[in-house]
Protein backbone atom coordinates (compact mmCIF):
# COMPACT_ATOMS: atom_id res chain seq x y z
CA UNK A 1 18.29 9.44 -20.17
CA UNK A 2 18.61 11.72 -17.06
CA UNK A 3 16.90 11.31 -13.85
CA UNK A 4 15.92 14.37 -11.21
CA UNK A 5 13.63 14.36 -7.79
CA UNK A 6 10.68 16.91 -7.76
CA UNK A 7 8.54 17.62 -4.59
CA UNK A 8 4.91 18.96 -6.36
CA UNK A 9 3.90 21.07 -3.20
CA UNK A 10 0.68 22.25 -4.33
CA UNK A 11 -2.03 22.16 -7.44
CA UNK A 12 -0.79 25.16 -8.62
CA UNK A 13 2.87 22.86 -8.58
CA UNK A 14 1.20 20.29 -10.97
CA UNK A 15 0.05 23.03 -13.47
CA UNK A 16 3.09 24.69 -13.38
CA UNK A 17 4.78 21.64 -14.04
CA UNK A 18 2.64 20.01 -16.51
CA UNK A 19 2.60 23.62 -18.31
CA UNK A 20 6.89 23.74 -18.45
CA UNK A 21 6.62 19.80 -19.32
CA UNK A 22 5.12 19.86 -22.38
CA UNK A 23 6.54 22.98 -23.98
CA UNK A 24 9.42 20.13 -24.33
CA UNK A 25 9.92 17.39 -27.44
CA UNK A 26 11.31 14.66 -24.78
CA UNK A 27 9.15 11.93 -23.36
CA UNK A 28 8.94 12.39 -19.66
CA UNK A 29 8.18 10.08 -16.84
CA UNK A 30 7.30 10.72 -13.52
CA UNK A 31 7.57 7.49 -10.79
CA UNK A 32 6.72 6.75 -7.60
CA UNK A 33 7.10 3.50 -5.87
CA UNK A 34 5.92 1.22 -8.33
CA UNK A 35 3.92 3.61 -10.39
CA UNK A 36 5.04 5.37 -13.66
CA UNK A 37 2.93 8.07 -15.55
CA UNK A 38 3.36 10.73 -18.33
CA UNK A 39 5.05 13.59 -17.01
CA UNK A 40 2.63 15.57 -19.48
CA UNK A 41 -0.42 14.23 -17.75
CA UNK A 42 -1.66 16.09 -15.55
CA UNK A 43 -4.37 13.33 -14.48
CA UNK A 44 -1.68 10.99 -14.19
CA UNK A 45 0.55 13.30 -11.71
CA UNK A 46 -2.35 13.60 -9.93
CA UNK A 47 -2.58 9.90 -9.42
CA UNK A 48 0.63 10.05 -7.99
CA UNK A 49 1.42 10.15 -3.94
CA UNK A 50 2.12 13.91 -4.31
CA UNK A 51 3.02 13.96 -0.54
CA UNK A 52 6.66 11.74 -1.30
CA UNK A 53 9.22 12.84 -4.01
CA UNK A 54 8.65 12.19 -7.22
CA UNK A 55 11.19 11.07 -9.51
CA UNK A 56 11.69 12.68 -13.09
CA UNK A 57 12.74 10.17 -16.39
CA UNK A 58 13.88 12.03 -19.21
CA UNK A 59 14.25 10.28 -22.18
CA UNK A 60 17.39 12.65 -23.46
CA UNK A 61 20.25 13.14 -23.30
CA UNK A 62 20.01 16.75 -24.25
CA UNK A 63 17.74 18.07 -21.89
CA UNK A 64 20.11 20.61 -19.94
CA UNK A 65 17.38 23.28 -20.58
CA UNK A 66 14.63 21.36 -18.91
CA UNK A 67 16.98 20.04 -16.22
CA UNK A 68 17.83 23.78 -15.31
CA UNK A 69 14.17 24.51 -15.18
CA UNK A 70 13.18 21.41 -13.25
CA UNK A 71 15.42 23.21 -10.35
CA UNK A 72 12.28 25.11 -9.37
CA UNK A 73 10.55 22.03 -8.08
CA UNK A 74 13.53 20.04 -6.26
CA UNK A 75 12.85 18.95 -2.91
């Protein structure tokens, strides 16, 4: 499992992201405070408090690709 911290700016952010997300096989979870959604979802991201950081779950330990793409949307 590795862990990153997104900042999803705009709507366009949350497509972009939810588009790169689920060309992956790993689950992904996206958190804030005390809520946890699919990071494939874009209805659940947009349930989110897209105005804080988000933090990224991925449930892999091979992910290096994703990580590396993820860099696009660190705060």
């Amino acid at each position: 499992m590795k862990t990153a911290t997104i900042l999803l700016k705009s709507i366009d952010d949350v497509k972009a992201f939810v588009n790169l997300t689920v060309r992956f096989p790993y689950d992904i979870d996206l958190s804030s405070n005390r809520y946890v959604v699919d990071g494939k979802s874009i209805m659940g991201i947009f349930s989110l408090d897209l105005s804080k950081p988000i933090a990224v779950t991925i449930h892999s330990d091979d992910c290096d690709d994703l990580l590396n793409e993820l860099k696009a949307f660190e705060c």
